[in-house]
Protein backbone atom coordinates (compact mmCIF):
# COMPACT_ATOMS: atom_id res chain seq x y z
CA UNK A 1 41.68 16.60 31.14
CA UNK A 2 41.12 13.15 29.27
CA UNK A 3 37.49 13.27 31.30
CA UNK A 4 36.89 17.00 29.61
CA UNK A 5 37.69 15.61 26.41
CA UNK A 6 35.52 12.38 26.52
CA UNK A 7 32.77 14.29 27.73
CA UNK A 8 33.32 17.32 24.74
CA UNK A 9 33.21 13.92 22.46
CA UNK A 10 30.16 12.45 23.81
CA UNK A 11 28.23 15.73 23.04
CA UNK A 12 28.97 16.09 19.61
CA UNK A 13 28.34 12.87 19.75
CA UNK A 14 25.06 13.14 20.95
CA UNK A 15 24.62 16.66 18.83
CA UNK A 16 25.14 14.11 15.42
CA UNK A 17 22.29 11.57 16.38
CA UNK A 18 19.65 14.70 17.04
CA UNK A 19 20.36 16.81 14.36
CA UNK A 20 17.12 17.14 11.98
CA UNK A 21 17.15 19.10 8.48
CA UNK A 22 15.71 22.55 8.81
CA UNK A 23 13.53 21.73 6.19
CA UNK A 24 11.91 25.66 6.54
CA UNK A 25 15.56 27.17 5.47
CA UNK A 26 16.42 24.84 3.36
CA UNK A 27 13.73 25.46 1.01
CA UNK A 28 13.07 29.12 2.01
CA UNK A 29 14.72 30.09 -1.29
CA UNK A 30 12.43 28.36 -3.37
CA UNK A 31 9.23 30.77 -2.14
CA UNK A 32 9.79 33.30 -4.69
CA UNK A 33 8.96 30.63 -7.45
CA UNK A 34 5.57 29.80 -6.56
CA UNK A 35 4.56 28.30 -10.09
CA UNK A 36 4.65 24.59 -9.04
CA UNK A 37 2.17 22.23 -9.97
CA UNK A 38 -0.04 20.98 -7.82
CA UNK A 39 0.64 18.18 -5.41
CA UNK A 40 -1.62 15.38 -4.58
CA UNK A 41 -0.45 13.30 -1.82
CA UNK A 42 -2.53 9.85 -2.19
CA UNK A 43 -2.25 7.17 1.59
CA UNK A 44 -2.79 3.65 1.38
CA UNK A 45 -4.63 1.12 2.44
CA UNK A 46 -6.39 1.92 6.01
CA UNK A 47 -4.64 5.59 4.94
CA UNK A 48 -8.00 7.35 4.52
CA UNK A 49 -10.86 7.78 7.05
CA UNK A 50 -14.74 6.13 6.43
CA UNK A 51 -17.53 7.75 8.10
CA UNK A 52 -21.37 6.45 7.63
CA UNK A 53 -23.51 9.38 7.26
CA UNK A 54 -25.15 10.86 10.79
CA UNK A 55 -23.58 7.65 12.60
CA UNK A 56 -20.04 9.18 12.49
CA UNK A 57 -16.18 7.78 11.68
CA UNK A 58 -16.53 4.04 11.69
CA UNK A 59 -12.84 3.80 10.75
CA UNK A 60 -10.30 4.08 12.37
CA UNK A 61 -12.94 5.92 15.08
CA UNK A 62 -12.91 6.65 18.48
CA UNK A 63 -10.36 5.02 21.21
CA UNK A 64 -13.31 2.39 22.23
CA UNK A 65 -13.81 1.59 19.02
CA UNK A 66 -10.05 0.80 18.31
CA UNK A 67 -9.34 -0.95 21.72
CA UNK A 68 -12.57 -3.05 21.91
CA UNK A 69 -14.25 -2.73 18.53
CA UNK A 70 -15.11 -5.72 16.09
CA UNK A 71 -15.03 -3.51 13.20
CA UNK A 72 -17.40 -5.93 11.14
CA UNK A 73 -18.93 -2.62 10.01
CA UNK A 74 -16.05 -2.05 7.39
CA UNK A 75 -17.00 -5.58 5.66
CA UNK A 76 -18.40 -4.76 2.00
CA UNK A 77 -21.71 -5.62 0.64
CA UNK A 78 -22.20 -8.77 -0.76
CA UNK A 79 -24.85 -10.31 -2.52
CA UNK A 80 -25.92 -13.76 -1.30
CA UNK A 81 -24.98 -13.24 1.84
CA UNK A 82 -25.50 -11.46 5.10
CA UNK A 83 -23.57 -8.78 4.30
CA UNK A 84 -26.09 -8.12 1.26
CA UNK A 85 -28.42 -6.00 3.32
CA UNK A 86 -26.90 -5.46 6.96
CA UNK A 87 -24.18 -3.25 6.16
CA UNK A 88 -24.26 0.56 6.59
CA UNK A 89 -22.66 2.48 3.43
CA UNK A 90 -19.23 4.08 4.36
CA UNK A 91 -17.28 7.13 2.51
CA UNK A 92 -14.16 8.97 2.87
CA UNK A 93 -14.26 11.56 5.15
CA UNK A 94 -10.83 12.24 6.05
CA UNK A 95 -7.10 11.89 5.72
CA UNK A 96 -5.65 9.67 8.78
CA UNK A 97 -3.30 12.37 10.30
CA UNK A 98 -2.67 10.96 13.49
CA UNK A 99 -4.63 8.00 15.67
CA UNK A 100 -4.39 8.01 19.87
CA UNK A 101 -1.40 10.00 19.84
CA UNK A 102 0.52 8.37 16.34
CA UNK A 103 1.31 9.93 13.29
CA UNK A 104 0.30 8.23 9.63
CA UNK A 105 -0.18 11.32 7.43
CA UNK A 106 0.07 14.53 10.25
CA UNK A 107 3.50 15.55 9.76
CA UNK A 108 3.78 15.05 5.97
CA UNK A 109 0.95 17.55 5.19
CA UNK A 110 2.70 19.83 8.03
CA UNK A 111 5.82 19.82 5.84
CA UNK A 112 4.09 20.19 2.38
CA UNK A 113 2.31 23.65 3.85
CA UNK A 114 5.01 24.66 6.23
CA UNK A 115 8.47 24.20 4.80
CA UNK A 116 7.05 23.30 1.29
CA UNK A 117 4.88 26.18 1.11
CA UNK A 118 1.83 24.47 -0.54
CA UNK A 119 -1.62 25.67 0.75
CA UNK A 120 -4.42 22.71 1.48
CA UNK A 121 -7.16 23.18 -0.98
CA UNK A 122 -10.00 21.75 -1.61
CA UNK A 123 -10.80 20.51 -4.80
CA UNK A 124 -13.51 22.38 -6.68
CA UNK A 125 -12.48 25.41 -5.13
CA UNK A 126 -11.30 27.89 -8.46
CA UNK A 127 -7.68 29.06 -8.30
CA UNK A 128 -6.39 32.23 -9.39
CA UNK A 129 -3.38 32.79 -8.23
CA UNK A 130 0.03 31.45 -8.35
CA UNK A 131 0.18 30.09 -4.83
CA UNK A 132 1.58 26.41 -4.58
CA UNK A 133 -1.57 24.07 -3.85
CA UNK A 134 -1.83 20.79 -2.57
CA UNK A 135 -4.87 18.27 -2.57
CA UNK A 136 -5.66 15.06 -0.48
CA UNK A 137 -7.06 11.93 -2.51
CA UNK A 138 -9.17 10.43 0.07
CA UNK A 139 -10.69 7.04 -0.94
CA UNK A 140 -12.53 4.25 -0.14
CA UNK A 141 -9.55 1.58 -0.06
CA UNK A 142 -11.64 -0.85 0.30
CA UNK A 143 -12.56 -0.91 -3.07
CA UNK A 144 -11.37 -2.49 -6.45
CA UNK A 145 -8.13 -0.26 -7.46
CA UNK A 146 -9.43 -0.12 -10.94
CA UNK A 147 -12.67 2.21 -9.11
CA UNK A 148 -10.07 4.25 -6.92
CA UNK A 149 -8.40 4.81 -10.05
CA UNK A 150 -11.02 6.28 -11.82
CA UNK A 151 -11.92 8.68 -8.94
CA UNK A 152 -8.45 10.05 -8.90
CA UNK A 153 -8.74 10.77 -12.14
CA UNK A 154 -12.01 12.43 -11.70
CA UNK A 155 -10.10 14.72 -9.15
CA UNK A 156 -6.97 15.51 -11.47
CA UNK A 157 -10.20 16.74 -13.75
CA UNK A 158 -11.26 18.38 -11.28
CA UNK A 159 -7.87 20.74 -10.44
CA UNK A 160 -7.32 20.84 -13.94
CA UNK A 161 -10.94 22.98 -13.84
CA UNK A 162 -9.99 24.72 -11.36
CA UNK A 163 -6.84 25.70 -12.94
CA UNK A 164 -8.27 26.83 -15.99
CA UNK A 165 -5.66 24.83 -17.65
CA UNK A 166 -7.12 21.92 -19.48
CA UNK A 167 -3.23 20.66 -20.01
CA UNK A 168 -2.00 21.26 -16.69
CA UNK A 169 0.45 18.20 -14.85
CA UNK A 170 -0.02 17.45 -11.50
CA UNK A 171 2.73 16.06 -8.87
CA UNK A 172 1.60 12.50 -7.17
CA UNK A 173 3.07 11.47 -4.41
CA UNK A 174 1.60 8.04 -3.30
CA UNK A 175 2.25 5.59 -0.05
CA UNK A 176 1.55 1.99 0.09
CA UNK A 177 -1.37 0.75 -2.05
CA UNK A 178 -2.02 4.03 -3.01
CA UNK A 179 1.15 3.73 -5.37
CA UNK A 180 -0.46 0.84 -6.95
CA UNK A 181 -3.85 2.69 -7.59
CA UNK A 182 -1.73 5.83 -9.42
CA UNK A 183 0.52 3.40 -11.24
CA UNK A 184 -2.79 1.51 -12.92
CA UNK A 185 -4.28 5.50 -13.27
CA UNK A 186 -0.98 5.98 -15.18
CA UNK A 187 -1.32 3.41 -17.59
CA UNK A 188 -5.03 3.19 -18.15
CA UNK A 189 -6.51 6.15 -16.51
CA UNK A 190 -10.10 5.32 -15.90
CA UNK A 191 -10.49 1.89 -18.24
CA UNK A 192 -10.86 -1.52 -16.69
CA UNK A 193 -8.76 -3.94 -18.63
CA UNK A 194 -9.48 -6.61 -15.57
CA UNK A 195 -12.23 -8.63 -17.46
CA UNK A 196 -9.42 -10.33 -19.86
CA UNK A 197 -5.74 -10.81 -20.24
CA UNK A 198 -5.27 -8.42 -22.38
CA UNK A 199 -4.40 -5.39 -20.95
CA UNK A 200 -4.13 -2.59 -23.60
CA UNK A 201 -1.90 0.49 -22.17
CA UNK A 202 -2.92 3.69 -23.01
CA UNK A 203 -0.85 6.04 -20.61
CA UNK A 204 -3.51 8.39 -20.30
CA UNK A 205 -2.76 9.35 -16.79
CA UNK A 206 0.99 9.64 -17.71
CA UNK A 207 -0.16 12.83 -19.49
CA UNK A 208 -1.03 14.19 -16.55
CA UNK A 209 1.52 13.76 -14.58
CA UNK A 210 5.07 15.58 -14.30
CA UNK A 211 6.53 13.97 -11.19
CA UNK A 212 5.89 10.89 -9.47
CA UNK A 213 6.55 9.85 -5.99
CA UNK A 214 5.95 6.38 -4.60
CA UNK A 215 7.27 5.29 -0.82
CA UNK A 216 6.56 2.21 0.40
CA UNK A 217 5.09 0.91 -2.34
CA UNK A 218 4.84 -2.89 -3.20
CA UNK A 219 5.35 -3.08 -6.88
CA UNK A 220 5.03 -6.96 -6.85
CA UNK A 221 3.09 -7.44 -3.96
CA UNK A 222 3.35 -8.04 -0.16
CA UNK A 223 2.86 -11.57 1.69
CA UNK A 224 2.13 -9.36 4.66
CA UNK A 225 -1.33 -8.24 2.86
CA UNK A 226 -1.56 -13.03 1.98
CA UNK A 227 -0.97 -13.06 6.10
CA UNK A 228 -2.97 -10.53 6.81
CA UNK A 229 -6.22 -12.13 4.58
CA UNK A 230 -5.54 -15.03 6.17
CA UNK A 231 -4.79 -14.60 9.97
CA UNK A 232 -6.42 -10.79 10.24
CA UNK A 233 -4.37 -7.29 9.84
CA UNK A 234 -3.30 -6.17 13.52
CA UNK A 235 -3.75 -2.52 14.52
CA UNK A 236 -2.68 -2.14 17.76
CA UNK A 237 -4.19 -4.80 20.07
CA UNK A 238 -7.58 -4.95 18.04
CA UNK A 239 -7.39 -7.22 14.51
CA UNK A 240 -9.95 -6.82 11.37
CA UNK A 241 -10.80 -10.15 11.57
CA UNK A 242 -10.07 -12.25 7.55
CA UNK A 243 -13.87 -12.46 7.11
CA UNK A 244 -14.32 -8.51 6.91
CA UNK A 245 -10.82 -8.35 4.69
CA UNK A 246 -12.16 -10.86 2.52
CA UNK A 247 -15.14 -8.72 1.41
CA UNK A 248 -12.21 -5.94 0.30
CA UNK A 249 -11.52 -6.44 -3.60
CA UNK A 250 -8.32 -4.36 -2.74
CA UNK A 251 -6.91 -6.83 -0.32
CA UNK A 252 -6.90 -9.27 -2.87
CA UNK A 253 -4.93 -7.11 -5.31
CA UNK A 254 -2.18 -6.77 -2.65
CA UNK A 255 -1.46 -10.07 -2.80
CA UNK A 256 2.53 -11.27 -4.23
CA UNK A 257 3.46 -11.17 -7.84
CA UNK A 258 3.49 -14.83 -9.48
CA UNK A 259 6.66 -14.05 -10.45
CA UNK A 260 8.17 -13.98 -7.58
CA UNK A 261 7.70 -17.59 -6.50
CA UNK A 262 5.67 -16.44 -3.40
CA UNK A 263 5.66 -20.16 -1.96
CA UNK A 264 8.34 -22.87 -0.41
CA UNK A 265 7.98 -26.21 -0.25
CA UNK A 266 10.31 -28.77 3.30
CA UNK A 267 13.59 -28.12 0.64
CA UNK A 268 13.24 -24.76 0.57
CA UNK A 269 12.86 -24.30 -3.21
CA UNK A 270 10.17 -22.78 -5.09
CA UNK A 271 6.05 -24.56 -4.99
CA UNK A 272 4.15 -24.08 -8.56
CA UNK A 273 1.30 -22.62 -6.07
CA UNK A 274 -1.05 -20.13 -7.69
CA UNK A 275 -1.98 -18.35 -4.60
CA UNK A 276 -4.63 -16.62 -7.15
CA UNK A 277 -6.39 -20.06 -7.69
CA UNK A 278 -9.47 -20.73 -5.49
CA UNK A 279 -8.75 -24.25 -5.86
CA UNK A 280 -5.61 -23.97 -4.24
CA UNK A 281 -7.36 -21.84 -1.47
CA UNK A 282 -9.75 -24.70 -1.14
CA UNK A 283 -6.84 -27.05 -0.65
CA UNK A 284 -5.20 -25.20 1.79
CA UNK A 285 -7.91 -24.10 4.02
CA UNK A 286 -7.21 -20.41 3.03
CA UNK A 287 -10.04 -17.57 3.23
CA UNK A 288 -13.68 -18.73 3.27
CA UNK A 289 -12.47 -22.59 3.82
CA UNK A 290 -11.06 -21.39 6.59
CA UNK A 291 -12.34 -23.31 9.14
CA UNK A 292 -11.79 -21.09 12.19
CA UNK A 293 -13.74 -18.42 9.69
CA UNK A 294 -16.62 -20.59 8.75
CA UNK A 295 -17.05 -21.34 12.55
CA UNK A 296 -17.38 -17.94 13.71
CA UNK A 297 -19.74 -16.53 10.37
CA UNK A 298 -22.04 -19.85 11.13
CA UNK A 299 -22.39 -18.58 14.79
CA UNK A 300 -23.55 -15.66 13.34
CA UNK A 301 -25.73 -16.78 11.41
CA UNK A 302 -24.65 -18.11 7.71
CA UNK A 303 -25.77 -20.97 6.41
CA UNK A 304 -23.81 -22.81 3.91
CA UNK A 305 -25.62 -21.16 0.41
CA UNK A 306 -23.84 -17.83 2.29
CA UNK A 307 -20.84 -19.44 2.63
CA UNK A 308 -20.80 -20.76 -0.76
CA UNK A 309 -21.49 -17.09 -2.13
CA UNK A 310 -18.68 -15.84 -0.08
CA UNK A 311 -16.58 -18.24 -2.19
CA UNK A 312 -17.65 -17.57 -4.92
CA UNK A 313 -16.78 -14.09 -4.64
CA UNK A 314 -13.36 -14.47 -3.54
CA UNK A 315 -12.71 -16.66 -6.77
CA UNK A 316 -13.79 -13.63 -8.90
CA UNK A 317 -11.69 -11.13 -7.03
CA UNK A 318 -8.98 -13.39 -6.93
CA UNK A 319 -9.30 -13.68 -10.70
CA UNK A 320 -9.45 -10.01 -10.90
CA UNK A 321 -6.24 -9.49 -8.78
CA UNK A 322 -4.17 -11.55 -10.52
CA UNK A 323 -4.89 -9.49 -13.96
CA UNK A 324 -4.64 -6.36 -11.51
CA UNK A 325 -0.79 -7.48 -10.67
CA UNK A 326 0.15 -8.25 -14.52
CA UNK A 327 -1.31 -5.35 -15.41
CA UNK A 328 1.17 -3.18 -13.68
CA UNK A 329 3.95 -5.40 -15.25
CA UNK A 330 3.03 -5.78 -18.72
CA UNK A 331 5.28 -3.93 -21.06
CA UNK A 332 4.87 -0.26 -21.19
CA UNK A 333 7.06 0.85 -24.55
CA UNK A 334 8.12 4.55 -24.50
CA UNK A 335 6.03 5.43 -21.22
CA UNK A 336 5.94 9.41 -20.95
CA UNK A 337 6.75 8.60 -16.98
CA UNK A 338 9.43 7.93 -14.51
CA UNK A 339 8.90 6.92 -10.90
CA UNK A 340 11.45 7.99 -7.98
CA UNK A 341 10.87 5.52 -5.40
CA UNK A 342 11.28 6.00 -1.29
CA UNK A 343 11.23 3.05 1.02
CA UNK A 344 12.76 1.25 3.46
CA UNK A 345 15.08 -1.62 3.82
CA UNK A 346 16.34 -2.07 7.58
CA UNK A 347 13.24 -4.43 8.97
CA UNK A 348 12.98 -8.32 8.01
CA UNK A 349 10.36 -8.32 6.23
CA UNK A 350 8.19 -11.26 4.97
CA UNK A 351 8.94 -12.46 1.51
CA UNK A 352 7.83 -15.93 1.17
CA UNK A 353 5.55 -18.59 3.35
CA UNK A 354 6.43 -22.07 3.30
CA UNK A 355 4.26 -25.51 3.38
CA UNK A 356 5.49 -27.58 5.47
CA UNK A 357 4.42 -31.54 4.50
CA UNK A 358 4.25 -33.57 7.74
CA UNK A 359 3.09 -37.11 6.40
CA UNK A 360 0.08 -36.85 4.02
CA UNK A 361 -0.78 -33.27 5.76
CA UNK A 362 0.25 -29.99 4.52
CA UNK A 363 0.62 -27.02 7.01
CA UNK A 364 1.12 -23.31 5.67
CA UNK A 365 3.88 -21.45 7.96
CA UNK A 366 3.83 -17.86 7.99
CA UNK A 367 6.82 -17.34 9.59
CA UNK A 368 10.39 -18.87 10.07
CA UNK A 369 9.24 -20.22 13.97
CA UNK A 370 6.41 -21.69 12.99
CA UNK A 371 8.48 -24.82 11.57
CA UNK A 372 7.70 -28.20 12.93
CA UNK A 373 10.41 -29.76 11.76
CA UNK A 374 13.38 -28.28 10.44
CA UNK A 375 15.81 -29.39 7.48
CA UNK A 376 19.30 -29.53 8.19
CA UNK A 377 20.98 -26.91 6.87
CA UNK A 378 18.07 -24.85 5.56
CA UNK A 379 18.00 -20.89 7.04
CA UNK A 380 14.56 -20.23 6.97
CA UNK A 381 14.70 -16.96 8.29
CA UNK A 382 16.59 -16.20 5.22
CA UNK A 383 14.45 -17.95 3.11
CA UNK A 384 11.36 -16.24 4.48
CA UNK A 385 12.10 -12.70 4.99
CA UNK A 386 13.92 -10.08 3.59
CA UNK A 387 14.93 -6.64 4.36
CA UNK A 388 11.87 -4.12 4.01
CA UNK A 389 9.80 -2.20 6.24
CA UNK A 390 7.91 -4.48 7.71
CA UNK A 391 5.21 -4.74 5.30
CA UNK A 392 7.00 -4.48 1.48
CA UNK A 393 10.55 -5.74 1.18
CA UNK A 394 13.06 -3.74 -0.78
CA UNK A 395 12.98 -6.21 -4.06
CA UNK A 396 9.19 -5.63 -3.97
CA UNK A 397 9.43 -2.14 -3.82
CA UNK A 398 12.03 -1.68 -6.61
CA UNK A 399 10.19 -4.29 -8.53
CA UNK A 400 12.59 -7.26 -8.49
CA UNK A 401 12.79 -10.89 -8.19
CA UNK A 402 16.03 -10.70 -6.61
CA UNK A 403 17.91 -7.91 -4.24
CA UNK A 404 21.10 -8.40 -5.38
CA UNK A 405 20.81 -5.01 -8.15
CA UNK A 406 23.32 -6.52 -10.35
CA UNK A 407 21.20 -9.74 -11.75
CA UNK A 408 18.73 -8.25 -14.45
CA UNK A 409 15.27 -7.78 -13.70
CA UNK A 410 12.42 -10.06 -14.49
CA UNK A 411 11.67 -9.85 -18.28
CA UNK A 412 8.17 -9.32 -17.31
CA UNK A 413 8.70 -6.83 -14.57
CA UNK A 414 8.74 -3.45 -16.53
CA UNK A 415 8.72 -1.22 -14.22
CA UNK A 416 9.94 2.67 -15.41
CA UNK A 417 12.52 3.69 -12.27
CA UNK A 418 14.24 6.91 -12.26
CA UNK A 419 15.72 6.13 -8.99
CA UNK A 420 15.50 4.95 -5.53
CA UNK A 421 15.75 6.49 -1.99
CA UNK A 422 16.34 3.96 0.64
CA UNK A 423 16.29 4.26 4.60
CA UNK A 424 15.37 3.01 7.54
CA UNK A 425 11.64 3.16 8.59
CA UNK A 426 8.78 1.31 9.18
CA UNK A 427 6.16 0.69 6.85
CA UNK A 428 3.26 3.20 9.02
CA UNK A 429 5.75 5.69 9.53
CA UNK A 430 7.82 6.26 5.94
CA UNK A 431 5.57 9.23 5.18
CA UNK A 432 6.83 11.29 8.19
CA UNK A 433 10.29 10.19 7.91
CA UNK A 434 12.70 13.42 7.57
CA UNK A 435 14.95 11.95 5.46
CA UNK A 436 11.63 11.45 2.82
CA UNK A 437 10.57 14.56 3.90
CA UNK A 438 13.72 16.27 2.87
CA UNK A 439 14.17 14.82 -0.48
CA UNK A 440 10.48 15.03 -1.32
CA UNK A 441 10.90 18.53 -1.08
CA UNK A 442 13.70 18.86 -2.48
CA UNK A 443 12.12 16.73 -6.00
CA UNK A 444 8.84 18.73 -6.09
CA UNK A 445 10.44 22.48 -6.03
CA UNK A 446 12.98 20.99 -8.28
CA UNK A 447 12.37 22.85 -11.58
């Protein structure tokens, strides 16, 4: 009898841990009010596919390509430099649903036109009807934000057109970098206020907006995107090697909040490093003084005027990111928005890299193991990571120096939170999380 009764217990047991929302009942009382605005669901960085005319999808491509492939093909243009004349131009062409078998954006468009009960259309099409619609904002992430921002405006434009409704609000809901891009489209719509430190917000994207969704967002920056500039971004077994990401002016805008003291010195505490200083890149070997990156673009052919130029651009898009992040964070009085915010807080996440000073030679560590020589007494794993998704840690996401929610936030973090939605997730795979899925839903048929 006490065997029945473990066993009864181990499959309700087991009945719990399955058990999925049926998102298609739960919401199958909302399909009789079909006047919802439309939804734009905006990825992030490596989010969107890039195709180059008759040549085909260059990014993420075909299984070869993502096994074996180099991938130099996604560097940017840049004048003085090889890269001036031997690229191929790329464009969106695509949402990344799913790559060799894993989903990125698949199941979250499934939902929106299953259970949510949104139909995919193309913008530029005319609607005249009252069916729910929802749009993709495909970009070229490689770009400067302040460009992507302008195109998604030019598409909100667009649906308003299509509309007929010159005042119509859309519903934004935005993953990774893309969060970033829709905040600055928010503020400034289609301006660039990245030539000077002033940064003059106009909220002319709030306007157009009713709800906003952000998951995964970081809202002060990620030192996965510093480690990822500076060691490659892993996808898989293959790597996009630092000398393509350093041709991205969005990789650059990824890149921590100053406020959030992004570097450790051998104590522990805080460096005054300006991670957006070339100078300090020159000191520290980062980028194009690299010297594992200069080795491998002089074997293919750069000379040192190229290597120079390649400098020389990071300094201006370093320049540019650093407005970029203060931008976001200036003070925003009365904005006409308020963001609900999904992410996930169960995976160490990095936070902070240290420089370790061995004698009169300074080494960068990326992680806690890389240490030469510990302190006494010093946890660097807790100094150095903090719990996120993998890629954005919670404070990041919410927009904090600190996680502790009781310690005020940063006088020059404004940042206009209705709430958050925490769970656990990985940083790829937050979009087709059922928990997000559930309470997305749930937000945008809200009325």
């Amino acid at each position: 009898m006490r065997a029945l009764s473990i066993l009864i217990l181990l499959s309700l047991l087991a009945a719990c841990g399955t058990t999925t929302p049926a998102l298609s009942t739960l919401y199958a009382s909302s399909a009789d009010n079909p006047n919802q605005p439309p939804v734009i669901l905006v990825h992030g960085a490596f989010g969107g596919r890039l195709c180059a005319g008759a040549t085909g999808e260059v990014w993420p491509g075909n299984v070869g390509d993502i096994l074996f492939g180099d991938y130099r093909a996604l560097a940017l243009p840049m004048q003085g430099t090889p890269y001036a004349t031997s690229q191929i131009a790329l464009s969106p062409c695509g949402l990344t649903d799913t790559v060799v078998g894993r989903d990125f954006y698949g199941n979250i468009e499934t939902t929106l036109t299953g259970a949510g009960g949104y139909q995919f259309t193309e913008a530029g099409t005319p609607v005249h009807d009252t069916q729910r619609r929802y749009y993709r904002f495909t970009y070229d992430w490689r770009q400067d934000n302040h460009l992507t921002a302008s195109t998604l405006d030019a598409l909100v434009e667009q649906i308003r057109k299509d509309h007929d409704d010159e005042q119509l609000q859309v519903d934004i809901v935005a993953h990774s970098m893309g969060g970033l891009i829709t905040r600055y489209w928010l503020r400034y719509g289609t301006v660039d206020v990245l030539n000077s430190n002033d940064f003059p917000v106009n909220n002319i994207g709030a306007r157009k907006a009713r709800k906003v969704i952000l998951v995964g967002t970081p809202n002060l920056g990620s030192t996965s995107a510093l480690q990822q500039v500076l060691t490659g971004a892993d996808f898989g077994i293959n790597t996009v090697a630092p000398e393509v990401l350093l041709t991205f002016p969005s990789a650059y805008q990824l890149l921590p909040h100053p406020i959030v003291d992004p570097v450790l010195g051998n104590q522990g505490s805080p460096l005054s490093r300006d991670i957006y200083d070339v100078d300090i890149w020159r000191a520290l070997q980062w980028g194009p003084f690299d010297p594992n990156v200069q080795a491998r673009l002089q074997t293919a052919g750069w000379s040192s005027d190229h290597l120079s130029a390649l400098a020389s651009y990071s300094a201006h898009h370093l320049e540019r990111a650093r407005r970029f992040v203060w931008s976001l964070t200036v003070k925003n009085p009365g904005a006409p928005h308020k963001l609900i915010v999904f992410g996930g807080n169960c995976v160490l996440t990095p936070a902070r890299i240290l420089i370790e000073d061995i004698g009169d030679v300074s080494f960068v560590r990326l992680w806690p193991d890389e240490i030469a020589r510990p302190q006494t007494g010093l946890d660097y794993q807790a100094l150095m990571l903090e719990p996120g998704d993998g890629a954005v840690t919670k404070a990041s996401l919410l927009a904090r120096t600190a996680l502790d929610p009781s310690i005020p936030r940063h006088r020059y973090s404004d940042f206009p939170l209705d709430y958050p939605v925490m769970f656990c997730g990985d940083h790829s795979d937050l979009p087709g999380n059922l928990t997000f899925q559930d309470n997305l839903l749930h937000i945008l048929l809200q009325r």
